[in-house]
C-alpha atoms as a PDB file:
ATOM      1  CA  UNK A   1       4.328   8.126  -1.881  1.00  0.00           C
ATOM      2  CA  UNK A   2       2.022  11.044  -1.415  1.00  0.00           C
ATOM      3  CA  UNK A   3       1.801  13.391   1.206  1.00  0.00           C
ATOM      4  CA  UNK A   4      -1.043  13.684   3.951  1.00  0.00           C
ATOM      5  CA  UNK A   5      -3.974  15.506   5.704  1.00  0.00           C
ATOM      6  CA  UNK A   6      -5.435  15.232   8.403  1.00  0.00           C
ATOM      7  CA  UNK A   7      -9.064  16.050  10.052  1.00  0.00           C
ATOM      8  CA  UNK A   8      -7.805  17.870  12.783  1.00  0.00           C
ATOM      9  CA  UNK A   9      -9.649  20.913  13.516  1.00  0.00           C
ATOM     10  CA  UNK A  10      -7.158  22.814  16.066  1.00  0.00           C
ATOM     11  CA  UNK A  11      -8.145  26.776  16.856  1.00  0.00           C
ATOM     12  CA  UNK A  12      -5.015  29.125  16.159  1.00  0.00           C
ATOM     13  CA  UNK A  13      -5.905  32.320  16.439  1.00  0.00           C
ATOM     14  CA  UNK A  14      -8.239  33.226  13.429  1.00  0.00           C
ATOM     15  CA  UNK A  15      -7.488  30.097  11.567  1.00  0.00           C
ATOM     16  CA  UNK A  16      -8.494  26.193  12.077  1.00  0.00           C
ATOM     17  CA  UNK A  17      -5.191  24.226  11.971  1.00  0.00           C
ATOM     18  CA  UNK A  18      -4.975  20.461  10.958  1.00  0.00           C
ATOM     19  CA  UNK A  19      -1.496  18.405  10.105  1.00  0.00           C
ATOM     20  CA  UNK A  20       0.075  17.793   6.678  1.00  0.00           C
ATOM     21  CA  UNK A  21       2.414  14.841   6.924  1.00  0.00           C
ATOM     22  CA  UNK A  22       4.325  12.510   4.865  1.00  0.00           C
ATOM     23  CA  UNK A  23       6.165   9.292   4.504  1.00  0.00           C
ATOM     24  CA  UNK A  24       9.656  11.109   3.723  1.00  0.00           C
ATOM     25  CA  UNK A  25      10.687  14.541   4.385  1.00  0.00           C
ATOM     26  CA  UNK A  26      11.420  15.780   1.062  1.00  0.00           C
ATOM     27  CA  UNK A  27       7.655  14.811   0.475  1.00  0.00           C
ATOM     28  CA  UNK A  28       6.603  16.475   3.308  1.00  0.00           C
ATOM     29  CA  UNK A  29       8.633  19.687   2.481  1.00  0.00           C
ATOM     30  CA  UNK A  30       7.839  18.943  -1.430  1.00  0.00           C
ATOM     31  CA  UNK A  31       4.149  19.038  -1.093  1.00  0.00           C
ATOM     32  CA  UNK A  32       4.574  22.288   1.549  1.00  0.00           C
ATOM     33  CA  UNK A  33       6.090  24.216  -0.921  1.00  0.00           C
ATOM     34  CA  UNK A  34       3.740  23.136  -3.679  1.00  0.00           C
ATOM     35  CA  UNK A  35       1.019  24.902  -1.827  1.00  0.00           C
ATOM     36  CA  UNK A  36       2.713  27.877  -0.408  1.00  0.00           C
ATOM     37  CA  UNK A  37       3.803  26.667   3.112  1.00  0.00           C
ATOM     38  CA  UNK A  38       6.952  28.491   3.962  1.00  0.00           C
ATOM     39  CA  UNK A  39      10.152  26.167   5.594  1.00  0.00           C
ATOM     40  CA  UNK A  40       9.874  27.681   8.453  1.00  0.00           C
ATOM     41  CA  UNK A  41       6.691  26.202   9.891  1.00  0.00           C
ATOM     42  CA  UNK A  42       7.935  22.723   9.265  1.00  0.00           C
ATOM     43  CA  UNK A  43       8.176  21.199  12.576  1.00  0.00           C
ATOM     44  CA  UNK A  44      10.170  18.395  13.843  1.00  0.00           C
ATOM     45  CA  UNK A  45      13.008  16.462  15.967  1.00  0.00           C
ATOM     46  CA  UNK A  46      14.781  17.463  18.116  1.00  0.00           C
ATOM     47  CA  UNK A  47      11.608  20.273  18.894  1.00  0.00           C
ATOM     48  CA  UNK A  48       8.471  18.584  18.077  1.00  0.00           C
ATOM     49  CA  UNK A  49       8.465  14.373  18.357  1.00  0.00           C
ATOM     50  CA  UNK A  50       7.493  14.168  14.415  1.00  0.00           C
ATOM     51  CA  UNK A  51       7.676  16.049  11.563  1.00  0.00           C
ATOM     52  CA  UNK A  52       4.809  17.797  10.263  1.00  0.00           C
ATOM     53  CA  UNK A  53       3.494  20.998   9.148  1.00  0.00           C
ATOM     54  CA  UNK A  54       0.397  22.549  11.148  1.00  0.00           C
ATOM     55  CA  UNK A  55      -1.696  24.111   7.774  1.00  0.00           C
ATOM     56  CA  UNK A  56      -4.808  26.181   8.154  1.00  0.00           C
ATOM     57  CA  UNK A  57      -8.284  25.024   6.129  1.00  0.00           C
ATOM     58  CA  UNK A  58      -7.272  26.590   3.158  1.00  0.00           C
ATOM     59  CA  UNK A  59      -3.490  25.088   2.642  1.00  0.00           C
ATOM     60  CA  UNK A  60      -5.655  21.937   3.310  1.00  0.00           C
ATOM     61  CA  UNK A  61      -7.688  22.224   0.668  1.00  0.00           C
ATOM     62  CA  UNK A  62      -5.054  23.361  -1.438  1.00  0.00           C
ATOM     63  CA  UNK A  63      -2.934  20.136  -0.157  1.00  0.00           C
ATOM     64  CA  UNK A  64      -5.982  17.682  -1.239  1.00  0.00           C
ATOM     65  CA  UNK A  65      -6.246  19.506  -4.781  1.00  0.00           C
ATOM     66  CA  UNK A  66      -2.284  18.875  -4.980  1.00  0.00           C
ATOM     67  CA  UNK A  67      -3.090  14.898  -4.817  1.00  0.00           C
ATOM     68  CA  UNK A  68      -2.595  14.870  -0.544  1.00  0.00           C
ATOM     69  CA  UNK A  69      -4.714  12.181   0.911  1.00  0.00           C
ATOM     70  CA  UNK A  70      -6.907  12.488   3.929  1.00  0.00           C
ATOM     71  CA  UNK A  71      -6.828  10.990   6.490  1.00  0.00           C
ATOM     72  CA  UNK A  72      -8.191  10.801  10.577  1.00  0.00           C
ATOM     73  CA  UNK A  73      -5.618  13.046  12.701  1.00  0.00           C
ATOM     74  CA  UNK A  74      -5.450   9.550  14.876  1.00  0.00           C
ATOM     75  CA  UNK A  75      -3.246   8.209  11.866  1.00  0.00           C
ATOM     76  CA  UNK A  76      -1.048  11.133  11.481  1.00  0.00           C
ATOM     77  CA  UNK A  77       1.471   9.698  14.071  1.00  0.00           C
ATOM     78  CA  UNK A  78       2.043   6.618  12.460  1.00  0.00           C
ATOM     79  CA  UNK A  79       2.738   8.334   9.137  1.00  0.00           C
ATOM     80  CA  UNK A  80       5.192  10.591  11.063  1.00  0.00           C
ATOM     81  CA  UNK A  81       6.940   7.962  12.305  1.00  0.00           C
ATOM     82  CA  UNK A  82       8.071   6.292   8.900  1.00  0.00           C
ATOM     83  CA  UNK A  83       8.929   9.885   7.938  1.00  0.00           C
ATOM     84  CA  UNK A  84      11.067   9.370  11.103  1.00  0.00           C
ATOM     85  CA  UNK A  85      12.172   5.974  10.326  1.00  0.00           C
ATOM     86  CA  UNK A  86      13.366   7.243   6.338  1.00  0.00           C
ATOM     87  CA  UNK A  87      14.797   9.909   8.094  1.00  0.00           C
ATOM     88  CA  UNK A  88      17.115   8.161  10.284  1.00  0.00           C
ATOM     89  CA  UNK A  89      18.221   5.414   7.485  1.00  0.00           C
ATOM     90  CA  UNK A  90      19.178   8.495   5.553  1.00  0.00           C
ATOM     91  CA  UNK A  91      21.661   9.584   8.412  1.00  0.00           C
ATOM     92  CA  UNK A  92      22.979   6.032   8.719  1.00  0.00           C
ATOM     93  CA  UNK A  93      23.306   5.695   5.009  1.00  0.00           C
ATOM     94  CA  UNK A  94      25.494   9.081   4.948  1.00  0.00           C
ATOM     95  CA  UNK A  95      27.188   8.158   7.883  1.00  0.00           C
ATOM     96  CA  UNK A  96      28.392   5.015   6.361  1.00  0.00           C
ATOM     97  CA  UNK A  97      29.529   6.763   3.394  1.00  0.00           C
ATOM     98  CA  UNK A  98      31.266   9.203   5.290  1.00  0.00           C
ATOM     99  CA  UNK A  99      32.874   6.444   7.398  1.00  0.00           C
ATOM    100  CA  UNK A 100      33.854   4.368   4.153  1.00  0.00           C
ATOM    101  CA  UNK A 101      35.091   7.959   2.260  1.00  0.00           C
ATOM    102  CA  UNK A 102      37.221   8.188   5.472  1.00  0.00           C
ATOM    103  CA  UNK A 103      38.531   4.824   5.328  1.00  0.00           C
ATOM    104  CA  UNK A 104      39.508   5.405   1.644  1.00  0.00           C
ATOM    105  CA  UNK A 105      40.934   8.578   1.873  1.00  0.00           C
ATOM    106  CA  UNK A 106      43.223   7.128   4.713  1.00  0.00           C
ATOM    107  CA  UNK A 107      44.591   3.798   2.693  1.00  0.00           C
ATOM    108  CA  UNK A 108      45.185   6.631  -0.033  1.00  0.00           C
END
């Protein structure tokens, strides 16, 4: 799955800000470090309601040149939220595993 821009055009100081988003987080993160976006600007639960990256113009343009696909900063919700959705079957999965490991270790 590939990562996303939107059309956003946000003021932020000297820079125009839009959203790079994706369907999982390692894609997200992934395609931020591709172009130079350090970890710490990710934002996400429990701070921000979705997780996202706010990138200036040229990270955008870098992003689309990376194989990111554009899209209308209306849509970048919806592809936040099944980031959000992978994102919490991941913590069930390793909860399970964790729960079954305990089991396990416990008949053992």
């Amino acid at each position: 799955m590939p990562a996303y821009v939107d059309d956003m055009r946000a003021p932020f100081r000297h820079m125009v800000m839009c959203h790079l988003v994706a369907d999982t987080l390692d894609e997200l993160h992934a395609m931020a470090d591709r172009i130079g976006v350090a970890r710490r600007w990710y934002q996400g639960p429990p701070v921000t309601s979705w997780p996202h990256y706010d990138i200036c113009q040229s990270k955008r343009a870098l992003a689309v040149a990376a194989g990111a696909v554009e899209i209308r900063w209306r849509d970048s919700p919806a592809v936040a939220r099944r980031c959000l959705v992978a994102m919490n079957e991941a913590r069930a999965a390793a909860a399970l595993d964790r729960e079954q490991g305990e089991v396990h270790a416990h008949q053992a």
